[in-house]
PDB file of N, CA and C in Angstrom:
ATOM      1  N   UNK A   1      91.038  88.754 105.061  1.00  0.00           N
ATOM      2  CA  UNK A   1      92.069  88.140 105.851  1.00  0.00           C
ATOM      3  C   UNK A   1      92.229  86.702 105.355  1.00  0.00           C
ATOM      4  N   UNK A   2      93.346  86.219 104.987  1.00  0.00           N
ATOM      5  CA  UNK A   2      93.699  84.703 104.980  1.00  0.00           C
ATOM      6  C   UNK A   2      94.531  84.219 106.385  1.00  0.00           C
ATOM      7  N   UNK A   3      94.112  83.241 106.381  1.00  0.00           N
ATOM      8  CA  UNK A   3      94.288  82.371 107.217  1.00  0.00           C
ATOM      9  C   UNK A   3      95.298  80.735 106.809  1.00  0.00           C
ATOM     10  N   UNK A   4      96.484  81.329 107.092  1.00  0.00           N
ATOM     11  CA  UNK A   4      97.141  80.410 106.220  1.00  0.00           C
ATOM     12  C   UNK A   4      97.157  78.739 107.027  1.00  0.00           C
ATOM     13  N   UNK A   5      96.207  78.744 107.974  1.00  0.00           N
ATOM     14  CA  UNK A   5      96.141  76.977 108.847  1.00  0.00           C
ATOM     15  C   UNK A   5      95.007  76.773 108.194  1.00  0.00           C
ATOM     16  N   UNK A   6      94.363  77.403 107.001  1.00  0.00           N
ATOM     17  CA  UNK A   6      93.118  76.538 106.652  1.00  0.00           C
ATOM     18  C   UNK A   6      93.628  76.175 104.825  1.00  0.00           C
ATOM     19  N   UNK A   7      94.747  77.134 104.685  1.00  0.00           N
ATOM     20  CA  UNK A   7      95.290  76.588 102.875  1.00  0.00           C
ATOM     21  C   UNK A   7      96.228  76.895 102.641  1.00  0.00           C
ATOM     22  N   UNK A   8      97.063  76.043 101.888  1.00  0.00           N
ATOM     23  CA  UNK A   8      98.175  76.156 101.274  1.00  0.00           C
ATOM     24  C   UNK A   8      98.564  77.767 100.699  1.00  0.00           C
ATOM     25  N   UNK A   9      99.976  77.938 101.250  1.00  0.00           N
ATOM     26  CA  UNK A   9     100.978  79.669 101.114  1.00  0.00           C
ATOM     27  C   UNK A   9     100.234  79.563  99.359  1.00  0.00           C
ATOM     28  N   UNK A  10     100.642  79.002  98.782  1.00  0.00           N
ATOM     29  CA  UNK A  10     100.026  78.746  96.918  1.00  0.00           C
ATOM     30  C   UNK A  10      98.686  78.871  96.854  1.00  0.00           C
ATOM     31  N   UNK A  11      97.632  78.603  97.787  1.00  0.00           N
ATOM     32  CA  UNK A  11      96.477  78.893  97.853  1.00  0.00           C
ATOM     33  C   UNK A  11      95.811  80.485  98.208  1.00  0.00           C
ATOM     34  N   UNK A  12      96.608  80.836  99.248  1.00  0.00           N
ATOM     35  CA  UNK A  12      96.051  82.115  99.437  1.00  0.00           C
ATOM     36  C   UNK A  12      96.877  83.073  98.415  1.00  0.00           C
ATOM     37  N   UNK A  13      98.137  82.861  98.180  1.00  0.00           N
ATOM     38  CA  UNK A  13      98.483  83.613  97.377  1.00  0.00           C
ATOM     39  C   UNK A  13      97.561  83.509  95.969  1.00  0.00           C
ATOM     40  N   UNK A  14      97.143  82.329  95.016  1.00  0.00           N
ATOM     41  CA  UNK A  14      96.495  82.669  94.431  1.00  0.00           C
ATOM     42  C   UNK A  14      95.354  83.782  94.631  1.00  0.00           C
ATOM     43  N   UNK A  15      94.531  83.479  96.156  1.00  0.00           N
ATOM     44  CA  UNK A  15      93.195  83.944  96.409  1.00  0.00           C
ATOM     45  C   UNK A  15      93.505  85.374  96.120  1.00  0.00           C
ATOM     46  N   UNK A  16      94.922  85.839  96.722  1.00  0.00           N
ATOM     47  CA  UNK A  16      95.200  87.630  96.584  1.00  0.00           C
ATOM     48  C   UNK A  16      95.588  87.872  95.254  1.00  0.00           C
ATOM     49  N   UNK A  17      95.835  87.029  94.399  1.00  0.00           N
ATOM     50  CA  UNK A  17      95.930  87.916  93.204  1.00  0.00           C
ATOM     51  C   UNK A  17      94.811  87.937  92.529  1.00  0.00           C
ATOM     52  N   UNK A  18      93.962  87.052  92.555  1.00  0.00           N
ATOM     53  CA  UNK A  18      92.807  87.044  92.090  1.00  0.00           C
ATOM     54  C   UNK A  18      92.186  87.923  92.633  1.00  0.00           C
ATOM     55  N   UNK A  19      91.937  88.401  93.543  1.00  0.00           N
ATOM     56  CA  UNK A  19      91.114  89.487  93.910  1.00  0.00           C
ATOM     57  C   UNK A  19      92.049  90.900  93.810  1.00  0.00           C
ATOM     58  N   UNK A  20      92.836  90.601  93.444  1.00  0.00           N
ATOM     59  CA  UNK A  20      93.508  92.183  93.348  1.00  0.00           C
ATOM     60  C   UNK A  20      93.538  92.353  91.234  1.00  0.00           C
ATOM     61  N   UNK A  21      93.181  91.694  90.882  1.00  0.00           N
ATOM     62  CA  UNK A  21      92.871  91.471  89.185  1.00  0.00           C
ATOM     63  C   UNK A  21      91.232  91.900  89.008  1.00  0.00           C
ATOM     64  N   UNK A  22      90.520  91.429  89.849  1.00  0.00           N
ATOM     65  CA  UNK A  22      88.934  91.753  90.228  1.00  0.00           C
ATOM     66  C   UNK A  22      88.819  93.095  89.923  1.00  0.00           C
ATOM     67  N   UNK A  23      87.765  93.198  89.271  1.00  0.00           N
ATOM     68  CA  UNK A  23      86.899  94.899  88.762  1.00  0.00           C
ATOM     69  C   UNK A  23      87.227  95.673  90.197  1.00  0.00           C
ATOM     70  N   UNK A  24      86.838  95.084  91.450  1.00  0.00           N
ATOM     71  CA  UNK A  24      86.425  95.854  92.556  1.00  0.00           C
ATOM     72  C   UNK A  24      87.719  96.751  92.924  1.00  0.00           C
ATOM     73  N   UNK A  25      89.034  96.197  92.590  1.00  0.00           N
ATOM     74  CA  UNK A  25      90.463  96.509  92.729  1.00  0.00           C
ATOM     75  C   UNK A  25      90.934  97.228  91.864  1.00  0.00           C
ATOM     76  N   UNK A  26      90.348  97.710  90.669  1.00  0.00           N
ATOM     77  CA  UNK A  26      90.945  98.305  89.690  1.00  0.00           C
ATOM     78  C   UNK A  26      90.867 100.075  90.251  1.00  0.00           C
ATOM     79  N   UNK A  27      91.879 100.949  89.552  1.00  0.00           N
ATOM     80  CA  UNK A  27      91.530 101.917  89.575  1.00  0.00           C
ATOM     81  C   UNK A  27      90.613 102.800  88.644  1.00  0.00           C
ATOM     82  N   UNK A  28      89.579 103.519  89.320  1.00  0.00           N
ATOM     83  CA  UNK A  28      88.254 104.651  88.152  1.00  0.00           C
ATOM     84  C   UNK A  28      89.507 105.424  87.944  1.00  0.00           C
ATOM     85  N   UNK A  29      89.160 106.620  86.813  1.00  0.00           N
ATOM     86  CA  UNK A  29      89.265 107.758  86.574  1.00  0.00           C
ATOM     87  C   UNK A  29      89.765 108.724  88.045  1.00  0.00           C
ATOM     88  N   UNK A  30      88.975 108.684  88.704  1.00  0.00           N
ATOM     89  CA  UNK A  30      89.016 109.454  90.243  1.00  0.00           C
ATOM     90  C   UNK A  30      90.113 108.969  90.784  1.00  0.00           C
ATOM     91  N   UNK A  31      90.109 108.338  90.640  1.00  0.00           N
ATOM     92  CA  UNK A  31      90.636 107.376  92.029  1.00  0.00           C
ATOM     93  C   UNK A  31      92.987 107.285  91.025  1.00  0.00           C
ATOM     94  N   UNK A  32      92.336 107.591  90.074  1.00  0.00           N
ATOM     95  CA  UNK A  32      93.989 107.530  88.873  1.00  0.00           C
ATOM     96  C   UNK A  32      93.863 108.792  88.688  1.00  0.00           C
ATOM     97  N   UNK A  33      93.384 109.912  88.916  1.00  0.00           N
ATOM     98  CA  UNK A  33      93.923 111.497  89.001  1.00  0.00           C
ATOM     99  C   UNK A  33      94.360 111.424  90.586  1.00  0.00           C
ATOM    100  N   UNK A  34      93.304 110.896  91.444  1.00  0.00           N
ATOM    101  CA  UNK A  34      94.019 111.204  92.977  1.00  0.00           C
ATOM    102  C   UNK A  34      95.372 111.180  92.739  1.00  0.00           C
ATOM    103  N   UNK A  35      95.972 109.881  92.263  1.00  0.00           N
ATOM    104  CA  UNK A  35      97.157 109.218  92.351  1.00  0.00           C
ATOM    105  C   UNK A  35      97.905 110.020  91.707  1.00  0.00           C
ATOM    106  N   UNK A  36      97.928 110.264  90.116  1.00  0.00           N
ATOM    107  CA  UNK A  36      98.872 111.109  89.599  1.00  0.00           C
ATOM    108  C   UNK A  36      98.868 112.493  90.119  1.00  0.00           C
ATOM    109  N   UNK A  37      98.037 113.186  90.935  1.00  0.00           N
ATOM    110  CA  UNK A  37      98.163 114.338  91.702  1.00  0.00           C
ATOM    111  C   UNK A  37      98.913 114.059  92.784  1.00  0.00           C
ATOM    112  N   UNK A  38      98.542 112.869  93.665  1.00  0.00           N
ATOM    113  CA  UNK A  38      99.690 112.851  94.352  1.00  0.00           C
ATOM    114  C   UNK A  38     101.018 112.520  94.321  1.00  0.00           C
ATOM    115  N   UNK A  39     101.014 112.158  92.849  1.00  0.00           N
ATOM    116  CA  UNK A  39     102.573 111.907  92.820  1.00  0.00           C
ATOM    117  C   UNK A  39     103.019 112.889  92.371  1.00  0.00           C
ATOM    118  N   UNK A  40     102.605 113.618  91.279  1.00  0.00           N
ATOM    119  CA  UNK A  40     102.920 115.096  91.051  1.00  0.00           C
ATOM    120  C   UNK A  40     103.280 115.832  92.409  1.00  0.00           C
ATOM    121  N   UNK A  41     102.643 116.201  93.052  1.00  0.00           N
ATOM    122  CA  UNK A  41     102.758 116.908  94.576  1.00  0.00           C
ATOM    123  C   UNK A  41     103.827 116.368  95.349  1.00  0.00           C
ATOM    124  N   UNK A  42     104.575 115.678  94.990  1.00  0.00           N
ATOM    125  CA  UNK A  42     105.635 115.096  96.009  1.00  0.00           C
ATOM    126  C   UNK A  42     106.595 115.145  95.263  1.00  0.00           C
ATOM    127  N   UNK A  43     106.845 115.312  93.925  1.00  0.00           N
ATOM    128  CA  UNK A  43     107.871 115.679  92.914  1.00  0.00           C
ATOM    129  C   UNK A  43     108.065 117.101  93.064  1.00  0.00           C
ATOM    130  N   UNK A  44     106.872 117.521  92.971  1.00  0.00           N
ATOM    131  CA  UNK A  44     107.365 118.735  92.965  1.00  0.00           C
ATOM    132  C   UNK A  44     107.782 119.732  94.837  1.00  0.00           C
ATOM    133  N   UNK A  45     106.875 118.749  95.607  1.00  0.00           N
ATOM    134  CA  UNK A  45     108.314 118.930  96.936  1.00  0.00           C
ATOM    135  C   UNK A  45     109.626 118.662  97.162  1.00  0.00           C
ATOM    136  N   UNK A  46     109.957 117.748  96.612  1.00  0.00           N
ATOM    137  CA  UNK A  46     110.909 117.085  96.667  1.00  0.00           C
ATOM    138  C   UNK A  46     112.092 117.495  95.733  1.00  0.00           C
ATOM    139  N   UNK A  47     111.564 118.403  94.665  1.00  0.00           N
ATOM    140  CA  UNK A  47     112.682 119.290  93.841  1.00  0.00           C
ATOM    141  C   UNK A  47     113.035 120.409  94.177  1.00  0.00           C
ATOM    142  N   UNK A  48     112.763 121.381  95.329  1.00  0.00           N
ATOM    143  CA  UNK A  48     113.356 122.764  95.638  1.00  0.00           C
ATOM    144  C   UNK A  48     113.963 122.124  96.860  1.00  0.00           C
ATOM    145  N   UNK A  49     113.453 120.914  98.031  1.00  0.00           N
ATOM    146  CA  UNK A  49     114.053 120.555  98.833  1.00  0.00           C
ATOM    147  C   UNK A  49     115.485 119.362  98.763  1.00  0.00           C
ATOM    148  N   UNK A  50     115.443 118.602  97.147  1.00  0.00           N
ATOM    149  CA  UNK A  50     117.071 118.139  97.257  1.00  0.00           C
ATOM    150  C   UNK A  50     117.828 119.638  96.810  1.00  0.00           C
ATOM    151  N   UNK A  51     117.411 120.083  96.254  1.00  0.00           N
ATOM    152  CA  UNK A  51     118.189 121.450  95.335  1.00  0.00           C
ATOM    153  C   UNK A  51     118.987 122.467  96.403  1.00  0.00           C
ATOM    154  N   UNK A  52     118.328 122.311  98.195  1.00  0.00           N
ATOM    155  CA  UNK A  52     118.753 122.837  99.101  1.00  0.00           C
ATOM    156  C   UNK A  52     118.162 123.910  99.374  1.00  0.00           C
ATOM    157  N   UNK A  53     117.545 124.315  98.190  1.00  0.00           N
ATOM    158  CA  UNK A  53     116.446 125.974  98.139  1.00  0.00           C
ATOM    159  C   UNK A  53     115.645 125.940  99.395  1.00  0.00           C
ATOM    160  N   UNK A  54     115.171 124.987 100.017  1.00  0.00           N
ATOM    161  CA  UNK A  54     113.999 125.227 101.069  1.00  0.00           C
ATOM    162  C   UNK A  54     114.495 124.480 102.262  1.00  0.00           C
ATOM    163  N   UNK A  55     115.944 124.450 102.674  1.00  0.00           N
ATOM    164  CA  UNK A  55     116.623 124.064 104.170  1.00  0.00           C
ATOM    165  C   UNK A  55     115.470 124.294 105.001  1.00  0.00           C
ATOM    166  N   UNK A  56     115.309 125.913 105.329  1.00  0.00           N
ATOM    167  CA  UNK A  56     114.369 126.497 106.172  1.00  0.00           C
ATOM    168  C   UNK A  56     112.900 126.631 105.563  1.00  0.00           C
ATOM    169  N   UNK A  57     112.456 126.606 104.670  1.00  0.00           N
ATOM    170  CA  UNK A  57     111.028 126.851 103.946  1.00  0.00           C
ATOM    171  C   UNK A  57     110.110 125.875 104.737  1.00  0.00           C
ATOM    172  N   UNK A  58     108.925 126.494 104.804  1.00  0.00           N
ATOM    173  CA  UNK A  58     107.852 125.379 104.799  1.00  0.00           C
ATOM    174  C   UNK A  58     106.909 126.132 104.025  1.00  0.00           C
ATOM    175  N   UNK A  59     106.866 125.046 102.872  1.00  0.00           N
ATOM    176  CA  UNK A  59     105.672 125.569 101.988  1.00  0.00           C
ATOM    177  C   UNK A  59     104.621 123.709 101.398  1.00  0.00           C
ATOM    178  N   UNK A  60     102.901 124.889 101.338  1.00  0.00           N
ATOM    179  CA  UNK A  60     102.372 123.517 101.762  1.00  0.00           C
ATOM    180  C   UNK A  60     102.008 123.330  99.922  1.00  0.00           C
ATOM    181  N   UNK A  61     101.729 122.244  99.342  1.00  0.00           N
ATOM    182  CA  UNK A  61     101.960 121.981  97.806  1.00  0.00           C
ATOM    183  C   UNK A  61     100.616 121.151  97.252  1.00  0.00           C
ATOM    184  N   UNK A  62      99.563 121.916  96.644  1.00  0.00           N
ATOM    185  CA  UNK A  62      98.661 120.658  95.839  1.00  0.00           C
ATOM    186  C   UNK A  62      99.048 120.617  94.787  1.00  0.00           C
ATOM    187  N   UNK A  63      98.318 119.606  94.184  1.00  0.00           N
ATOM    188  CA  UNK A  63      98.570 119.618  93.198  1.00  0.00           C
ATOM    189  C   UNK A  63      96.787 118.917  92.524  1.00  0.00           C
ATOM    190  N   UNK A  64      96.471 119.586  91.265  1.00  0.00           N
ATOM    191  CA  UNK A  64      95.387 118.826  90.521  1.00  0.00           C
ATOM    192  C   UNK A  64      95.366 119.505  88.558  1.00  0.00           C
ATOM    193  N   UNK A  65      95.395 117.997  88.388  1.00  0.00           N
ATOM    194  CA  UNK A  65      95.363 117.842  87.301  1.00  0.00           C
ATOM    195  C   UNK A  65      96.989 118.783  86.437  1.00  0.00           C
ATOM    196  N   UNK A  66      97.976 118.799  87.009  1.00  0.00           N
ATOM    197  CA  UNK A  66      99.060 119.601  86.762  1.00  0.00           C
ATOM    198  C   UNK A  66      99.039 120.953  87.142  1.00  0.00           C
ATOM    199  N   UNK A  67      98.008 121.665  87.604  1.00  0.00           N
ATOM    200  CA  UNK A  67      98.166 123.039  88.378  1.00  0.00           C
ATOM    201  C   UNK A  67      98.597 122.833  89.351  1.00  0.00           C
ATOM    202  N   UNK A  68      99.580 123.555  90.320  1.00  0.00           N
ATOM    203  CA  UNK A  68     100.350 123.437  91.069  1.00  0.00           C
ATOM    204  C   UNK A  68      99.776 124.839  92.055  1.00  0.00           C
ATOM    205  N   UNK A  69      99.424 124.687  93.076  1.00  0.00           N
ATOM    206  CA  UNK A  69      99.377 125.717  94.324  1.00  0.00           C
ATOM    207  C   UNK A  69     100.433 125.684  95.444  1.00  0.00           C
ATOM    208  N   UNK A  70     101.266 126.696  95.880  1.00  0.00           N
ATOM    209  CA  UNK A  70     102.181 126.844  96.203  1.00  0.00           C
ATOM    210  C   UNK A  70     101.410 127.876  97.104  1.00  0.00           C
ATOM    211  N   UNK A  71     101.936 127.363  98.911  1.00  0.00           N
ATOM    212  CA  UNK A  71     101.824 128.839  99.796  1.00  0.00           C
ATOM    213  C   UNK A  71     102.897 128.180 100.867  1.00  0.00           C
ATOM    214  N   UNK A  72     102.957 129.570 101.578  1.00  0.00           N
ATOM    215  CA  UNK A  72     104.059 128.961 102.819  1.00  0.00           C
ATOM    216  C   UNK A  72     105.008 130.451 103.025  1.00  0.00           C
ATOM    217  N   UNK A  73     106.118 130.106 103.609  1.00  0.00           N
ATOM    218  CA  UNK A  73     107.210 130.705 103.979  1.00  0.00           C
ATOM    219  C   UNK A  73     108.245 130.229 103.194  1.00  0.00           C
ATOM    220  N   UNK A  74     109.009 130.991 102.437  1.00  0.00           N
ATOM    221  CA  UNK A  74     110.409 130.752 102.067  1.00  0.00           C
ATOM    222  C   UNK A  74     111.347 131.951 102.603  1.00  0.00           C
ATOM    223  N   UNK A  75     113.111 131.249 102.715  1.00  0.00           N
ATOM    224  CA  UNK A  75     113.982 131.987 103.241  1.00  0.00           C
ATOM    225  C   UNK A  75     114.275 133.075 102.618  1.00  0.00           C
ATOM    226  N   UNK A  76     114.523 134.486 102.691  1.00  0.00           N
ATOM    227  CA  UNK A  76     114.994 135.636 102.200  1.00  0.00           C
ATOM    228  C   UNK A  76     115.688 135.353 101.095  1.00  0.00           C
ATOM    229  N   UNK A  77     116.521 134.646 100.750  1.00  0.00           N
ATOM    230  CA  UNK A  77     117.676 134.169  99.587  1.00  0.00           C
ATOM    231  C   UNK A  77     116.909 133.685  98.689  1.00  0.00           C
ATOM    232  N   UNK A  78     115.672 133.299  98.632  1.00  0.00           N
ATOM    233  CA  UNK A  78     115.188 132.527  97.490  1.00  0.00           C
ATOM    234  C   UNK A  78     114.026 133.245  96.909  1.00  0.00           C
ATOM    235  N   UNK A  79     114.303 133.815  96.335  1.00  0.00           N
ATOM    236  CA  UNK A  79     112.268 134.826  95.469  1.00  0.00           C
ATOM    237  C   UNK A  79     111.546 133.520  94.713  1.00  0.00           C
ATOM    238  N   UNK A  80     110.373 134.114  95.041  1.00  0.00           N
ATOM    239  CA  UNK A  80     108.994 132.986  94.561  1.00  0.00           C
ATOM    240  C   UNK A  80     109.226 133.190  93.183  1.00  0.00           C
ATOM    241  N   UNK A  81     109.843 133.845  92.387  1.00  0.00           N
ATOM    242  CA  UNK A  81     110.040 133.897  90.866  1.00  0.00           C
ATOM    243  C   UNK A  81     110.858 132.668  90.369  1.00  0.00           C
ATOM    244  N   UNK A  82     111.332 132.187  91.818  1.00  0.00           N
ATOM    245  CA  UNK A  82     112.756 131.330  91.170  1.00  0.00           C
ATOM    246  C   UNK A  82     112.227 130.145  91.117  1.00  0.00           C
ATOM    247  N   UNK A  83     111.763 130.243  92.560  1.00  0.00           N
ATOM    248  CA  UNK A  83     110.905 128.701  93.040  1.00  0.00           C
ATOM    249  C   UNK A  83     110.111 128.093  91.839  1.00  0.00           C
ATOM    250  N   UNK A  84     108.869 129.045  91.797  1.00  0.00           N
ATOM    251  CA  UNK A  84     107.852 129.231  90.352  1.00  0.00           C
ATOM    252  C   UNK A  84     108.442 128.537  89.511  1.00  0.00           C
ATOM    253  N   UNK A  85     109.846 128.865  88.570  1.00  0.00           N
ATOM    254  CA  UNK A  85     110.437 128.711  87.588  1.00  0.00           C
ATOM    255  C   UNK A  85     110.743 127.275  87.889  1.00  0.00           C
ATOM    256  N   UNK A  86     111.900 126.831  89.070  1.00  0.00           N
ATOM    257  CA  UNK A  86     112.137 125.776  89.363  1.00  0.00           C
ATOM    258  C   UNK A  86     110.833 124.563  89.356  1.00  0.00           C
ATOM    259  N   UNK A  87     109.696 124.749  89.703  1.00  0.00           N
ATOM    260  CA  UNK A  87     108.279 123.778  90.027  1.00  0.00           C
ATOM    261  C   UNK A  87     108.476 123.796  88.562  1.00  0.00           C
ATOM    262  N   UNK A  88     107.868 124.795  87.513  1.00  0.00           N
ATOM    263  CA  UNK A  88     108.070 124.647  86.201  1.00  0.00           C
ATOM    264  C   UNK A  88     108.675 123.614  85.321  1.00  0.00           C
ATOM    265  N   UNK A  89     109.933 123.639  85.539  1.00  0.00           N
ATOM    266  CA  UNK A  89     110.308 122.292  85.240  1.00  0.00           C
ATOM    267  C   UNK A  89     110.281 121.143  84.954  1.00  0.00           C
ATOM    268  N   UNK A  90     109.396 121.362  86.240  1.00  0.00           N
ATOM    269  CA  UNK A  90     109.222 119.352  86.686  1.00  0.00           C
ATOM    270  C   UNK A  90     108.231 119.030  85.509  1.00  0.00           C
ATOM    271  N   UNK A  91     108.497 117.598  85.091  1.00  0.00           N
ATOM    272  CA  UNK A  91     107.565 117.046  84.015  1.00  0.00           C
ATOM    273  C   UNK A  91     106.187 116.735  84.738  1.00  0.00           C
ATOM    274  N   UNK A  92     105.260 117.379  83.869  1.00  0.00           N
ATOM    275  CA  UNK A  92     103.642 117.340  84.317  1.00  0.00           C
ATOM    276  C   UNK A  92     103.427 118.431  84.688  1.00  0.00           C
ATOM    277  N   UNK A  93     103.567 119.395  85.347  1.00  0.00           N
ATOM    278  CA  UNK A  93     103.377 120.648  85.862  1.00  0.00           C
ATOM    279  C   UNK A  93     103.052 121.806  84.543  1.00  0.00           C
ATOM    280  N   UNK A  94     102.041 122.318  84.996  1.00  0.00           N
ATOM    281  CA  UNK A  94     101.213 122.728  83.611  1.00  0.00           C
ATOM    282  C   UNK A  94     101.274 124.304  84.159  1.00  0.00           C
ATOM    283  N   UNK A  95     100.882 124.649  85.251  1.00  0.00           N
ATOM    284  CA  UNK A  95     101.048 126.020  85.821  1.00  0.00           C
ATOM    285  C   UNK A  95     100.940 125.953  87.019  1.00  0.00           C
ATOM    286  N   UNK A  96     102.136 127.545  87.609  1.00  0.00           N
ATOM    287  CA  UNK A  96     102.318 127.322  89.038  1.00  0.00           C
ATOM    288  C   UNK A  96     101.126 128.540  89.391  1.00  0.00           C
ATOM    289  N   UNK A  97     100.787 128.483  90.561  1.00  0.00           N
ATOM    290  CA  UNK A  97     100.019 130.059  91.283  1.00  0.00           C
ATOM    291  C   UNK A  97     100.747 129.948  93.015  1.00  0.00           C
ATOM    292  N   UNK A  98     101.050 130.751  93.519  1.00  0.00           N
ATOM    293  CA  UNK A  98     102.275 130.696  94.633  1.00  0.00           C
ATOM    294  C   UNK A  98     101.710 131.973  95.786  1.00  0.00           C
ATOM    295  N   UNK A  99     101.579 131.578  96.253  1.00  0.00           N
ATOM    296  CA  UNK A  99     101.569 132.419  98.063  1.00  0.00           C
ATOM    297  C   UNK A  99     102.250 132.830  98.754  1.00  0.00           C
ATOM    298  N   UNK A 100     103.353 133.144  98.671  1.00  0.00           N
ATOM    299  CA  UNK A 100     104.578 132.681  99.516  1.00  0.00           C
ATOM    300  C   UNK A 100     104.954 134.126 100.302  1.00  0.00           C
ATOM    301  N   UNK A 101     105.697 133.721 101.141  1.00  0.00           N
ATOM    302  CA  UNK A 101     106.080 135.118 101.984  1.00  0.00           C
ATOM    303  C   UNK A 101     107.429 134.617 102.625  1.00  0.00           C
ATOM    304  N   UNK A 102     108.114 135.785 102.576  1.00  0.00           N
ATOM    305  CA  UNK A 102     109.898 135.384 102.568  1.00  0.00           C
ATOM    306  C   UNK A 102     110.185 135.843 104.331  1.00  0.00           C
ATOM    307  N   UNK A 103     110.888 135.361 104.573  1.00  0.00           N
ATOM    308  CA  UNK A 103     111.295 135.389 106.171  1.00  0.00           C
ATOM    309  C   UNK A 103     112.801 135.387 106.329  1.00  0.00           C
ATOM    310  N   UNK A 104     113.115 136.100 107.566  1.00  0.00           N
ATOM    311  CA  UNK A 104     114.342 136.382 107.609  1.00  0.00           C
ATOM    312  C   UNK A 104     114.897 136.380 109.253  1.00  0.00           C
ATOM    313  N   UNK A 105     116.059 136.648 109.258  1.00  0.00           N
ATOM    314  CA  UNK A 105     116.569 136.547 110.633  1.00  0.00           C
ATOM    315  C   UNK A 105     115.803 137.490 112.156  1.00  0.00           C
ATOM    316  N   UNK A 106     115.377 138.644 111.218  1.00  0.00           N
ATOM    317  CA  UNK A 106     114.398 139.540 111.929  1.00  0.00           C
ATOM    318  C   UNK A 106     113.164 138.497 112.445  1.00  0.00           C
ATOM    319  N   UNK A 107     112.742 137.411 112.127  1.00  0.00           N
ATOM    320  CA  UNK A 107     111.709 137.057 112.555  1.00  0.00           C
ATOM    321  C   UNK A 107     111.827 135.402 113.383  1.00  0.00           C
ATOM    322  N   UNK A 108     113.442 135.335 113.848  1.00  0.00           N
ATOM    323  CA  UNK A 108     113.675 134.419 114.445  1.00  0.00           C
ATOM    324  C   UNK A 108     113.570 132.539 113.693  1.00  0.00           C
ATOM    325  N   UNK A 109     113.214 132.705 112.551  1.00  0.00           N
ATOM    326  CA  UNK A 109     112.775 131.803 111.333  1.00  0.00           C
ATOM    327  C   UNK A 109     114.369 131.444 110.939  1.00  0.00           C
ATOM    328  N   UNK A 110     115.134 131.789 110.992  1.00  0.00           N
ATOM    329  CA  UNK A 110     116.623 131.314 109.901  1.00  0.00           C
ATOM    330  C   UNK A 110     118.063 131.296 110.518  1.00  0.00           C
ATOM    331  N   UNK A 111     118.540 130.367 110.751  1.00  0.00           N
ATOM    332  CA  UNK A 111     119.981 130.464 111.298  1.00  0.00           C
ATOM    333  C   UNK A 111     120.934 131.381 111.214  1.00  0.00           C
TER     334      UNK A 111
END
């Protein structure tokens, strides 16, 4: 915590970059796969859901080291072949494996 009534806005701001430059702040190995897994994993949500493919879907998404796990519900209109193909795509994604189970008006799931 800084306390800016004991030093100058130029003072603590130095103090935070200096400690965010510090070994203790850097990212390991671990800690920079977490990250690129989680950014992977949100790319690849975020591409069947602008695309409109998953209005109704809920499907849940890891991701490690570019393998991609895919489970959930998708709508009748969309086969896991397509989805699969679509995740494919995305840059970084190395292979999909998918769970999925399709739902339909019979099950009160779809407009």
């Amino acid at each position: 915590m800084v306390n800016p009534g004991y030093m100058s806005w130029e003072s603590a701001k130095r103090l935070i970059v200096d400690a965010a430059h510090s070994p203790d702040y850097q990212m390991t190995s671990v800690s920079r796969q977490a990250f690129d897994d989680f950014a992977l994993s949100s790319r690849v949500h975020a591409t069947p859901a602008l695309a409109n493919d998953l209005t109704h879907g809920q499907i849940d998404i890891d991701a490690h080291e570019g393998a991609i796990s895919i489970s959930g519900t998708i709508p009748d209109g969309i086969s896991e072949q397509h989805l699969i193909d679509t995740i494919k795509t995305i840059a970084g994604v190395k292979n999909v494996k998918a769970d999925l189970v399709n739902f339909g008006p019979s099950l009160g799931l779809a407009e």
